[in-house]
C-alpha atoms as a PDB file:
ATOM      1  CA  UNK A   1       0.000   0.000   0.000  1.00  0.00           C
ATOM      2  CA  UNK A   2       1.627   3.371  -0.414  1.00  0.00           C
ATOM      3  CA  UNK A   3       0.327   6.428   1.327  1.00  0.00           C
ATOM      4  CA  UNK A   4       1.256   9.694  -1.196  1.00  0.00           C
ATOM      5  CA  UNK A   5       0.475  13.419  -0.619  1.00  0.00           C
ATOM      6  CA  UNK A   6       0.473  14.222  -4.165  1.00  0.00           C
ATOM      7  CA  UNK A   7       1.448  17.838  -3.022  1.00  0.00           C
ATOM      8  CA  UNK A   8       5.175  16.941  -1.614  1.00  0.00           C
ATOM      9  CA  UNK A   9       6.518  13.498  -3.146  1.00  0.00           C
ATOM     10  CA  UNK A  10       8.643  13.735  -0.611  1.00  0.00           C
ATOM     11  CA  UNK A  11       6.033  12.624   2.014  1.00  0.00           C
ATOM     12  CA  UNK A  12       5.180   9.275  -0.126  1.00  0.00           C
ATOM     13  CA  UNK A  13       5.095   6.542   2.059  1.00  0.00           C
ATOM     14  CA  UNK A  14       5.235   2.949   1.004  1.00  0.00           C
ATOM     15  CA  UNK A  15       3.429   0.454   3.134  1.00  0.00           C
ATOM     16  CA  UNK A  16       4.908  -2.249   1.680  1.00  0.00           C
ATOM     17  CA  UNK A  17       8.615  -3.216   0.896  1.00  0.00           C
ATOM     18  CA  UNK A  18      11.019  -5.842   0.537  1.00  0.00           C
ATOM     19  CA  UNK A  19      10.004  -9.440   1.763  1.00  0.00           C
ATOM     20  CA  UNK A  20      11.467  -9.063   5.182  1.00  0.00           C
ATOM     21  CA  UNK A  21       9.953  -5.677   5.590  1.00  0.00           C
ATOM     22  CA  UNK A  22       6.144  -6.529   4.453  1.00  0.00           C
ATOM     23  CA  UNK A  23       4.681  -7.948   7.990  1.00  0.00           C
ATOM     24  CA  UNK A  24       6.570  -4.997   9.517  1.00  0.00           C
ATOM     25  CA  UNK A  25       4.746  -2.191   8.026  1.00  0.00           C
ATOM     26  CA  UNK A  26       1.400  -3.385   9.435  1.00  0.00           C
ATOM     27  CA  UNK A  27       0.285  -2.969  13.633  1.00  0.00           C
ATOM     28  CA  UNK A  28      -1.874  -6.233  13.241  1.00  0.00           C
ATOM     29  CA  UNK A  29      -2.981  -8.934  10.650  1.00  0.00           C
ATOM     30  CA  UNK A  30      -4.673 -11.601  11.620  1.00  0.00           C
ATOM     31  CA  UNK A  31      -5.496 -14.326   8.674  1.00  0.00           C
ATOM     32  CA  UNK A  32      -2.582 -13.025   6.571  1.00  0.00           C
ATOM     33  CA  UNK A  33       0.418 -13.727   5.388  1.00  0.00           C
ATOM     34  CA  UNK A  34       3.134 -12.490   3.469  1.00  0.00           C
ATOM     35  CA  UNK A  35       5.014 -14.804   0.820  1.00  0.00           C
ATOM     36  CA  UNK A  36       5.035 -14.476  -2.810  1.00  0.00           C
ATOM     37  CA  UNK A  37       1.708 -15.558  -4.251  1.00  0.00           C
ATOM     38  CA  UNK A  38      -1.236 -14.876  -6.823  1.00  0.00           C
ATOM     39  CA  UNK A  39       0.970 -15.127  -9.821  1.00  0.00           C
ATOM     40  CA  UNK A  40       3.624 -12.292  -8.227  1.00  0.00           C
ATOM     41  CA  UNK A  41       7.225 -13.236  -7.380  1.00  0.00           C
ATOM     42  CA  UNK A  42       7.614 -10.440  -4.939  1.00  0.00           C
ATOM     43  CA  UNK A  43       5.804 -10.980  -1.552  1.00  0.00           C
ATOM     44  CA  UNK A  44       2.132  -9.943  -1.470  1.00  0.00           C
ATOM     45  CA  UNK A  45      -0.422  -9.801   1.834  1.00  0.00           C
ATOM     46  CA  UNK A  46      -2.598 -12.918   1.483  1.00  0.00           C
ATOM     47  CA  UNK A  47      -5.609 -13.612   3.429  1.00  0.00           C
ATOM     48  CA  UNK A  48      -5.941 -17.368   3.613  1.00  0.00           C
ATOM     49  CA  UNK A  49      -6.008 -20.495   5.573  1.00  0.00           C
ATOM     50  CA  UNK A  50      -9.258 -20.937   8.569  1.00  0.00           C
ATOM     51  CA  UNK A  51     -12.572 -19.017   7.999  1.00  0.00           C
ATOM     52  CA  UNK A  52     -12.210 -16.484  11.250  1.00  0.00           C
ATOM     53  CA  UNK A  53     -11.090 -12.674  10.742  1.00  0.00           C
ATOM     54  CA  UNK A  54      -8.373 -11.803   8.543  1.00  0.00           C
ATOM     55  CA  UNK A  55      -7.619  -8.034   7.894  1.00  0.00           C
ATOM     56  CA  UNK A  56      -4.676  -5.971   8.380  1.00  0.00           C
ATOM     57  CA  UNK A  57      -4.403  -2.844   9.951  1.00  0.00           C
ATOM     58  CA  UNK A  58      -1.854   0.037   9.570  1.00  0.00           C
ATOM     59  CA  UNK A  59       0.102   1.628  12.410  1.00  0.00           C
ATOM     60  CA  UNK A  60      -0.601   5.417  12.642  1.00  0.00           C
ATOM     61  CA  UNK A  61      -0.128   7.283   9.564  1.00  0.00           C
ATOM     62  CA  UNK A  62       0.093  11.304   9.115  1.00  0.00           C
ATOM     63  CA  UNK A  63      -2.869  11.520   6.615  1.00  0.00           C
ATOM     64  CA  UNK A  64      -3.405  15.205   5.191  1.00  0.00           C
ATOM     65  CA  UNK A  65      -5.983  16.603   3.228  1.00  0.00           C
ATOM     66  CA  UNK A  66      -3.836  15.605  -0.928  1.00  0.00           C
ATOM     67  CA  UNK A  67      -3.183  12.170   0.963  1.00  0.00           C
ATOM     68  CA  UNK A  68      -4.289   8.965  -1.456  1.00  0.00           C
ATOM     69  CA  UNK A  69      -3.845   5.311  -0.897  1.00  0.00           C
ATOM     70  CA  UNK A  70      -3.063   3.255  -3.845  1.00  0.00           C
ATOM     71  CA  UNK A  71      -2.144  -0.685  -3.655  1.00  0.00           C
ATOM     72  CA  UNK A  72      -3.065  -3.296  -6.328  1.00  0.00           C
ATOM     73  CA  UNK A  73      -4.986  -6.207  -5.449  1.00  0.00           C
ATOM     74  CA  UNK A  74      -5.760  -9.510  -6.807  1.00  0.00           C
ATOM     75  CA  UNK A  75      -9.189 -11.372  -5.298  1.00  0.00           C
ATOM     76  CA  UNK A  76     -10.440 -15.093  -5.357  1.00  0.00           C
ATOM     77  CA  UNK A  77      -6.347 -15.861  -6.549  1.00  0.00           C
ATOM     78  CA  UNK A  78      -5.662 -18.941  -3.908  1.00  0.00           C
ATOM     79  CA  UNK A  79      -2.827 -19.139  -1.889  1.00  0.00           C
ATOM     80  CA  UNK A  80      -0.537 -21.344  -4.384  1.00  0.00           C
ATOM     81  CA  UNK A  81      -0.305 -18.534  -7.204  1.00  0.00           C
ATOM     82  CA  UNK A  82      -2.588 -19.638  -9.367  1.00  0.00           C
ATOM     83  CA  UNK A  83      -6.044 -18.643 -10.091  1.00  0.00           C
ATOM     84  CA  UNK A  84      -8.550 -20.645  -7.729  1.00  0.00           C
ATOM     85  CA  UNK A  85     -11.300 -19.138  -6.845  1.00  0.00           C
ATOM     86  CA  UNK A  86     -12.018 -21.375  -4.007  1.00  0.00           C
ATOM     87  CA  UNK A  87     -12.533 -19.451  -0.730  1.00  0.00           C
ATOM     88  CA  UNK A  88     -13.028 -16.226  -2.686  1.00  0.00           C
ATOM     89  CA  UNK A  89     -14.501 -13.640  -0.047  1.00  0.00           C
ATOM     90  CA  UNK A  90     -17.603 -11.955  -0.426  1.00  0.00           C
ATOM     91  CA  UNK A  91     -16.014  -8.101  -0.310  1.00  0.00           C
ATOM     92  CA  UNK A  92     -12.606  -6.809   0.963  1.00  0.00           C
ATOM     93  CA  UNK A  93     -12.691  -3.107   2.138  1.00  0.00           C
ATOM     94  CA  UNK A  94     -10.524  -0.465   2.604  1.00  0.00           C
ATOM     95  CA  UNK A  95     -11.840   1.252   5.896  1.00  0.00           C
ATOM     96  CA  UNK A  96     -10.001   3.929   8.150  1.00  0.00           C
ATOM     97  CA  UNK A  97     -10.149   5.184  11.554  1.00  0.00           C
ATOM     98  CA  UNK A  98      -9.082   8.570  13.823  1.00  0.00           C
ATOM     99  CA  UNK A  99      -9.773   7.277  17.185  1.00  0.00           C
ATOM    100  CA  UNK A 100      -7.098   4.689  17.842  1.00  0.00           C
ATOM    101  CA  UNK A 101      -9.518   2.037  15.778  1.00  0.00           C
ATOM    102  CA  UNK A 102     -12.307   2.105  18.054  1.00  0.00           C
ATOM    103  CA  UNK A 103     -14.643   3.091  15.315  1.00  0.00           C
ATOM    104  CA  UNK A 104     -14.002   1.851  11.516  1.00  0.00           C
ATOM    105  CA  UNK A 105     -15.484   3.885   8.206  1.00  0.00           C
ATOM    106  CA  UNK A 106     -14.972   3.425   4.513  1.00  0.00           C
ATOM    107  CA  UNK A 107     -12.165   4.863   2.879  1.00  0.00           C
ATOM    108  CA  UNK A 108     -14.901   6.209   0.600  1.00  0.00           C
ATOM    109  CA  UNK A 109     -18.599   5.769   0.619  1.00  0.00           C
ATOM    110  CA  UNK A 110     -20.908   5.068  -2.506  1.00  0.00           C
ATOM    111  CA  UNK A 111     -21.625   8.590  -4.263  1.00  0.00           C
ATOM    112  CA  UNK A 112     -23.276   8.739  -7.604  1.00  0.00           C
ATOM    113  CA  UNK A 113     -25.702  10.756  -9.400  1.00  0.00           C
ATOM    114  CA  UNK A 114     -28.174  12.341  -8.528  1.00  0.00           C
ATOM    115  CA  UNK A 115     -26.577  12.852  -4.907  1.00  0.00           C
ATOM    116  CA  UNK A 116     -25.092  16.389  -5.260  1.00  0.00           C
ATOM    117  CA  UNK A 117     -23.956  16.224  -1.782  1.00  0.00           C
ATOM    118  CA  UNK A 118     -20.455  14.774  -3.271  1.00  0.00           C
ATOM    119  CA  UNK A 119     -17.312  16.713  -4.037  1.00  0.00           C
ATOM    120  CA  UNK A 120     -16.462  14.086  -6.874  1.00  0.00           C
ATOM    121  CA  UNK A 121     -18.436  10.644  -7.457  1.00  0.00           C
ATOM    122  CA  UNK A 122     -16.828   7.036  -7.527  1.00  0.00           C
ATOM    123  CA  UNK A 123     -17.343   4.044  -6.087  1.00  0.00           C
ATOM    124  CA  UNK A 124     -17.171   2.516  -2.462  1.00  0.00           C
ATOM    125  CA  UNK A 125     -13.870   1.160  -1.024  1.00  0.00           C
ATOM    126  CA  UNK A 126     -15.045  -2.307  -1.565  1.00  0.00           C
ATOM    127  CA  UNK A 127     -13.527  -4.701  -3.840  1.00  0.00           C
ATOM    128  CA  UNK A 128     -14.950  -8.217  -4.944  1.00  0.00           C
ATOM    129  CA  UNK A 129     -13.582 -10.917  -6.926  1.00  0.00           C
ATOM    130  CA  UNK A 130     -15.862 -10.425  -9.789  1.00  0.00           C
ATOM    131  CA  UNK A 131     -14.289  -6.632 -10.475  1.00  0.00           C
ATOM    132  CA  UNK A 132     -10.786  -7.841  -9.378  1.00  0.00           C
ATOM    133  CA  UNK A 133     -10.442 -11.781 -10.488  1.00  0.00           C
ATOM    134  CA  UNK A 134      -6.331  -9.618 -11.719  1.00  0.00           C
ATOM    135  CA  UNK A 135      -4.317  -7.453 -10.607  1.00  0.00           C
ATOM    136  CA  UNK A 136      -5.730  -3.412 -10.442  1.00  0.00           C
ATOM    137  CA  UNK A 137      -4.326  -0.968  -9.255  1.00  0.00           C
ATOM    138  CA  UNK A 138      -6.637   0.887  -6.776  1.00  0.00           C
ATOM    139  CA  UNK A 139      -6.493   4.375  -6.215  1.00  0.00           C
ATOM    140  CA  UNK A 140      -8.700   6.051  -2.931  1.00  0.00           C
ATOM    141  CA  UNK A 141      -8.666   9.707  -2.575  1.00  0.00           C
ATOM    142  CA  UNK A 142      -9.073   9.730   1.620  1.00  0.00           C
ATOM    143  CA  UNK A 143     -11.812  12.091   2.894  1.00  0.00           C
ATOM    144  CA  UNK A 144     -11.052  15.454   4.832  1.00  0.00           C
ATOM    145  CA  UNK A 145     -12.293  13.794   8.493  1.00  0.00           C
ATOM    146  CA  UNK A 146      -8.646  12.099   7.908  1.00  0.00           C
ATOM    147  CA  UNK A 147      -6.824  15.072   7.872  1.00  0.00           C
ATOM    148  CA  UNK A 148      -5.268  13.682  11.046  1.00  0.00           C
ATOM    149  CA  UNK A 149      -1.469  12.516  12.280  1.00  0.00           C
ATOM    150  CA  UNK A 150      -2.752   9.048  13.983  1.00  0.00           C
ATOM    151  CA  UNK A 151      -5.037   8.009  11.136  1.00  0.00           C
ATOM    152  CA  UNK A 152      -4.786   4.015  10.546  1.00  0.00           C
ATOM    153  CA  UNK A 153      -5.995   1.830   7.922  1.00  0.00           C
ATOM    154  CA  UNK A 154      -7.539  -1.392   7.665  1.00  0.00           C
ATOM    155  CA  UNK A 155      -7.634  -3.947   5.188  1.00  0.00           C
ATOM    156  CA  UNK A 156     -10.625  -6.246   6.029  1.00  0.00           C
ATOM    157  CA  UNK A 157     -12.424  -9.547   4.485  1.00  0.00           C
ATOM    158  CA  UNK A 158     -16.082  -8.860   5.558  1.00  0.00           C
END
């Protein structure tokens, strides 16, 4: 995942890395792993294995008000790099929170015409396998409440 203020590259921040870096980068992540997967040589987050939770969540990041998140993701892929769709989830969502992750929102909720209560339209920060069954690259403009230095970021299988 990388975190960019599209104002000053300088502040990009990369939540991923090399292979030994990847788990590091996240405060929790229950039900995933990190290994080279999905077709990819380089280590990707996988959610696998038991049914049970499986997300990952961010440690605190200074989110301003040009922040975006971009990552690429891959659904329904299995965990042997291939392209099983057995134990595809339902919806993966990219959700945030500014209270220490006592409370959970979308990244960005549904907003399409004729709601004119929208600075731009676009879809919800939910991703299913039958809009990514490959790799897209995913692009989430954050929303002013996250304007905030201890914002974190989840990465959840609902």
């Amino acid at each position: 995942m990388v975190l960019a203020n599209e104002t000053l590259p300088s502040t990009l921040q990369h939540m991923a890395g090399d292979v030994d870096s990847l788990p590091n980068v996240w405060f929790l992540h229950e039900g995933a792993s990190f290994q080279p997967a999905c077709d990819r040589n380089t280590s990707v987050m996988l959610f696998s294995g038991p049914t049970g939770p499986r997300y990952a969540e961010t440690w605190d990041v200074h989110a301003s008000g040009a922040t975006v998140v971009q990552f690429d993701i891959k659904m329904g892929c299995g965990g042997g790099g291939g392209s099983s769709m057995s134990n595809t989830p339902s919806v993966v969502e990219l959700q945030y929170s500014i209270d220490n992750g006592k409370t959970w929102q979308l990244v960005q909720e549904m907003c399409a015409p004729p709601d004119v209560e929208c600075d731009t339209y676009h879809l919800p920060s939910t991703y299913s396998a039958s809009i990514h069954p490959s790799w897209t690259r995913v692009t989430a403009t954050l929303p002013k409440l996250t304007a905030y230095d201890m914002t974190q970021f989840v990465i959840a299988e609902q």
